[in-house]
Protein backbone atom coordinates (compact mmCIF):
# COMPACT_ATOMS: atom_id res chain seq x y z
CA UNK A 1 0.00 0.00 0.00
CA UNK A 2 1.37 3.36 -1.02
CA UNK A 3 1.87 5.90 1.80
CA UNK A 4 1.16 8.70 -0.55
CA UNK A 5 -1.46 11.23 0.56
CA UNK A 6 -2.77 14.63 -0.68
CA UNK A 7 -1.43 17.58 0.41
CA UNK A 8 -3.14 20.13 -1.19
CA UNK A 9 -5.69 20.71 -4.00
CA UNK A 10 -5.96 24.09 -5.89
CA UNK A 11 -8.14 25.74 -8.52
CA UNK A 12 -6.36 26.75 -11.33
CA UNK A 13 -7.53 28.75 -14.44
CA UNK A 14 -6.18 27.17 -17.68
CA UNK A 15 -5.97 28.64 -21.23
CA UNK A 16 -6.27 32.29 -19.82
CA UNK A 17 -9.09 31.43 -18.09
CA UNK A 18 -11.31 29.01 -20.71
CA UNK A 19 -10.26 25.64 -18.42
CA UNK A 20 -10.54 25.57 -14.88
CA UNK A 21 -8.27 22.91 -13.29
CA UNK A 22 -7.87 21.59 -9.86
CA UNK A 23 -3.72 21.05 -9.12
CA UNK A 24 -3.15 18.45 -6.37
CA UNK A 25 -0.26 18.14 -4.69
CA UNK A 26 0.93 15.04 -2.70
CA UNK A 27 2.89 13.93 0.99
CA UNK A 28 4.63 10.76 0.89
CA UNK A 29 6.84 10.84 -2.47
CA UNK A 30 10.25 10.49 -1.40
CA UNK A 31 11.52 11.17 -4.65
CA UNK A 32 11.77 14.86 -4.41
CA UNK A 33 9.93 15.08 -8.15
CA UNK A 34 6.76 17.01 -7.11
CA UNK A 35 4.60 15.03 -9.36
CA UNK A 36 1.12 16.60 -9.94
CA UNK A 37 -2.14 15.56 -10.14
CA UNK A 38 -4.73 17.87 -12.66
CA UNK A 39 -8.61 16.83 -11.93
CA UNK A 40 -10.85 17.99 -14.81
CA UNK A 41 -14.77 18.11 -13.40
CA UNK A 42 -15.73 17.34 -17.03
CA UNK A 43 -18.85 18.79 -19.09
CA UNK A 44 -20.50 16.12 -20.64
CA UNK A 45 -22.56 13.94 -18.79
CA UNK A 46 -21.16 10.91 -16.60
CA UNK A 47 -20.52 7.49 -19.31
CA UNK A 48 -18.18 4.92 -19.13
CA UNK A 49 -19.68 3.94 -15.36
CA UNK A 50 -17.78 7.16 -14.04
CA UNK A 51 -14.53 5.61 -15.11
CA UNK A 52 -12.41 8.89 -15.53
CA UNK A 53 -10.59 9.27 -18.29
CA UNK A 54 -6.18 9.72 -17.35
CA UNK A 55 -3.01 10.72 -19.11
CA UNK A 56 0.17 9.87 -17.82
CA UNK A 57 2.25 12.49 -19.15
CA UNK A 58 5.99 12.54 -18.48
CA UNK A 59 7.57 16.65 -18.27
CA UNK A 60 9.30 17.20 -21.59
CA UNK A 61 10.40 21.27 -21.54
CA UNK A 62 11.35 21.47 -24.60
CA UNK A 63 8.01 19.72 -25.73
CA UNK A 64 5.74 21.09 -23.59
CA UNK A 65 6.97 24.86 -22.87
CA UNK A 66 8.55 25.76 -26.19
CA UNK A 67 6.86 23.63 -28.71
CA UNK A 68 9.56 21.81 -29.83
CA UNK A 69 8.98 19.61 -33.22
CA UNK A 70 11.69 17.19 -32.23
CA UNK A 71 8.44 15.25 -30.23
CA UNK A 72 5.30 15.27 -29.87
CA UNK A 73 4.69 15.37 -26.14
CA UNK A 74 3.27 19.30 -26.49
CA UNK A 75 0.80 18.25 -28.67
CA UNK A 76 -0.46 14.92 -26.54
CA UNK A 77 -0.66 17.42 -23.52
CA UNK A 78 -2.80 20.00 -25.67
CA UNK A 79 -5.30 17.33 -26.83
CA UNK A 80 -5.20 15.82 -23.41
CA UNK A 81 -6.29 19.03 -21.27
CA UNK A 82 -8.73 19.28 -24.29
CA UNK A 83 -10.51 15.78 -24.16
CA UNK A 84 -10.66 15.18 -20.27
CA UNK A 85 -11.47 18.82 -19.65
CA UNK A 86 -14.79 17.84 -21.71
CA UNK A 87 -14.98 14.25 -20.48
CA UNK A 88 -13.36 14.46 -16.93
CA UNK A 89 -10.52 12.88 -15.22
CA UNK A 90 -7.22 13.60 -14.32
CA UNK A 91 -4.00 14.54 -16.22
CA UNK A 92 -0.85 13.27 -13.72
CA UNK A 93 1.93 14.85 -14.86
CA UNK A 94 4.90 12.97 -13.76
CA UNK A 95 8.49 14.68 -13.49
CA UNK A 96 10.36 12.39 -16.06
CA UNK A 97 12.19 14.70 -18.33
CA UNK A 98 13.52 12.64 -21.31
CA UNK A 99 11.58 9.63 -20.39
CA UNK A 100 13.59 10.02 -16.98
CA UNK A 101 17.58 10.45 -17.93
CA UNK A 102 16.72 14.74 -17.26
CA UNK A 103 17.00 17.67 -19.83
CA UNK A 104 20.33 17.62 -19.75
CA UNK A 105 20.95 14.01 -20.64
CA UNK A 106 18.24 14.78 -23.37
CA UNK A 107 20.06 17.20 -25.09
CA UNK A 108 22.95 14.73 -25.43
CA UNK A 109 20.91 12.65 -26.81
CA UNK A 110 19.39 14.80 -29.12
CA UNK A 111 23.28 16.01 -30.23
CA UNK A 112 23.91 11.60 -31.00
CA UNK A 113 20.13 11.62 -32.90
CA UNK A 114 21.85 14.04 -34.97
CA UNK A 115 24.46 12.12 -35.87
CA UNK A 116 22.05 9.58 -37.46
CA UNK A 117 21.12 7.34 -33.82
CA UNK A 118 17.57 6.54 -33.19
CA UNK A 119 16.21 7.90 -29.58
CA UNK A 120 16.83 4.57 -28.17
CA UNK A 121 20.27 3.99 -29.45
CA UNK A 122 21.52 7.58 -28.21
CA UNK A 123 20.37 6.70 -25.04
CA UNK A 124 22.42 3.45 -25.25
CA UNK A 125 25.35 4.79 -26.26
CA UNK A 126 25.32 7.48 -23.37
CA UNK A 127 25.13 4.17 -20.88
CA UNK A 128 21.71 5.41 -20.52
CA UNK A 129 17.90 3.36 -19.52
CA UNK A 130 15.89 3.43 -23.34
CA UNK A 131 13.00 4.36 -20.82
CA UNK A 132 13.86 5.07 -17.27
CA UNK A 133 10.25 5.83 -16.34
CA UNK A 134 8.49 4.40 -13.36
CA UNK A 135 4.93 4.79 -13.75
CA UNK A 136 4.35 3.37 -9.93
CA UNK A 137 4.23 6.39 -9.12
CA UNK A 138 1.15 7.12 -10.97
CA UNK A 139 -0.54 4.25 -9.08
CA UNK A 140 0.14 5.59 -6.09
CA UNK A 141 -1.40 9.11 -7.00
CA UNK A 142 -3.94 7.48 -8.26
CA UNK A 143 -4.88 5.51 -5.25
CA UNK A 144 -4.13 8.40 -2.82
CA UNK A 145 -7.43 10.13 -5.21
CA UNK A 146 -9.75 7.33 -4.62
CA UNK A 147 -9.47 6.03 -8.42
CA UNK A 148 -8.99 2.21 -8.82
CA UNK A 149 -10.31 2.34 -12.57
CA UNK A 150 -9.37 4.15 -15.38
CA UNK A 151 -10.00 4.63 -18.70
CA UNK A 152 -6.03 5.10 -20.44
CA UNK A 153 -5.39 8.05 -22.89
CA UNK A 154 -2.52 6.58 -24.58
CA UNK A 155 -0.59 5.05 -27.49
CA UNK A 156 1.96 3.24 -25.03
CA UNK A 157 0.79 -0.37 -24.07
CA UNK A 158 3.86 0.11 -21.29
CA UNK A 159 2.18 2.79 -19.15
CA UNK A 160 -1.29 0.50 -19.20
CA UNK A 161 1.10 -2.97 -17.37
CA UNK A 162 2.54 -0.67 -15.13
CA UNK A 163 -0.47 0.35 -14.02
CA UNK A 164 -2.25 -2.79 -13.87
CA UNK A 165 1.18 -4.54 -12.03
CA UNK A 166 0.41 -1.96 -9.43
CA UNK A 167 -3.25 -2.74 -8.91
CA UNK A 168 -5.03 -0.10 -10.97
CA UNK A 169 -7.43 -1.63 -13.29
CA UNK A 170 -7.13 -0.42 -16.66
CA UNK A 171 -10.87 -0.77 -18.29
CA UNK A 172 -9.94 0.72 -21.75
CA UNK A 173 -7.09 2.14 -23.65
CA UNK A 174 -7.69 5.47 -25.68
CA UNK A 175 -5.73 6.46 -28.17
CA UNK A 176 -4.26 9.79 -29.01
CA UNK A 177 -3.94 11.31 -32.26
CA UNK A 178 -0.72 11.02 -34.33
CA UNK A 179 1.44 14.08 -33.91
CA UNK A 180 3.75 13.61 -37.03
CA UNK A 181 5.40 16.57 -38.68
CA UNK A 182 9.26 16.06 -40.64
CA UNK A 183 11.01 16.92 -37.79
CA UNK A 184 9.54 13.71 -35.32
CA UNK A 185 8.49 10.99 -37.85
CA UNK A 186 11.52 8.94 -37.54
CA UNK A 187 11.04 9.29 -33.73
CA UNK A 188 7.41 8.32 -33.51
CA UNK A 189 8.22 5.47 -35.80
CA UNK A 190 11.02 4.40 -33.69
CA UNK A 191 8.44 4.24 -30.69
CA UNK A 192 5.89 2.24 -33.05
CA UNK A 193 8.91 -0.40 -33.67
CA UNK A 194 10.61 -1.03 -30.82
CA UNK A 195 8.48 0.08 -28.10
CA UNK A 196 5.40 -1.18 -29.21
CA UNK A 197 3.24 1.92 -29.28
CA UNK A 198 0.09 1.63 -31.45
CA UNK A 199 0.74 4.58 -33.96
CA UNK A 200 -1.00 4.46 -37.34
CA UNK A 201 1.40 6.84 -39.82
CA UNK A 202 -0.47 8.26 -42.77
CA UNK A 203 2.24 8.22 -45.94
CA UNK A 204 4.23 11.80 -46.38
């Protein structure tokens, strides 16, 4: 049983004020991270047996912040706070820069993709995890908020075990849309290939 707990839950305005947001904050994570929960109330009526609808999303700055076209993690986090802010559920967003080697280790990478290395290989060569990600973590947030079902937004059939290897009972997997412009599509493939994730790639 996790000993996480909530510390503190705050109203947020989103999108200059179009998305309100509730921001939870947690005791018990001795990681230092700060992971956050984001609770959406939702404005369509209950379905889905009040099954709320989450996305795991891991920090990416560079993604996120500045809109980098290297990924597509500022898009998924766009379309996310857009879907569960009409369905409701939570966004956790997990502190995991570069699917948890840090920005700094990132931008190494990024330097060796460069050079012609897929995202997985850079991280290889820098004697680095292909994905150092613990999504635990999430389980525990999520039990600390009372949810023991979810529905998964998600492409990443990884994120839905680790969940379900921590006791949260993943009822359905929704996918996102496919983020591909020419500066990620040999990245997204790469995820499709060796990582499994169900992308569907319409030709260039």
């Amino acid at each position: 049983m996790s000993d996480l707990t909530i510390k503190r839950r705050v109203m947020i305005p989103m999108r200059a004020g179009d998305v309100m947001a509730e921001f939870i904050s947690f005791n018990g994570d001795d990681s230092g991270k700060e992971h956050i929960g984001i609770f959406f109330e939702g404005k369509q009526e209950k379905t889905d047996n009040g099954v709320p609808l989450v996305r795991l999303h891991s920090e990416c700055l560079t993604g996120d912040v500045f809109g980098s076209g290297r990924c597509d993690c500022g898009e998924q986090l766009d379309e996310a706070i857009d879907r569960i802010n009409e369905e409701g559920g939570y966004i956790l967003y997990l502190r995991q820069e570069g699917r948890g080697i840090g920005l700094y280790a990132k931008l190494e990478a990024y330097a060796l993709q460069d050079q012609g290395y897929d995202t997985y290989q850079a991280n290889e060569m820098l004697h680095l995890p292909e994905d150092g990600r613990d999504f635990g973590i999430a389980a525990d947030m999520l039990q600390a908020l009372g949810v023991s079902s979810v529905r998964l937004f998600t492409n990443n059939p990884d994120k839905a075990q680790q969940l379900i290897d921590n006791g949260i009972d993943v009822v359905e997997l929704v996918p996102t849309k496919v983020h591909v412009n020419q500066h990620n599509r040999l990245y997204l493939e790469t995820k499709a290939k060796r990582k499994f994730h169900t992308l569907k790639f319409d030709p260039i």
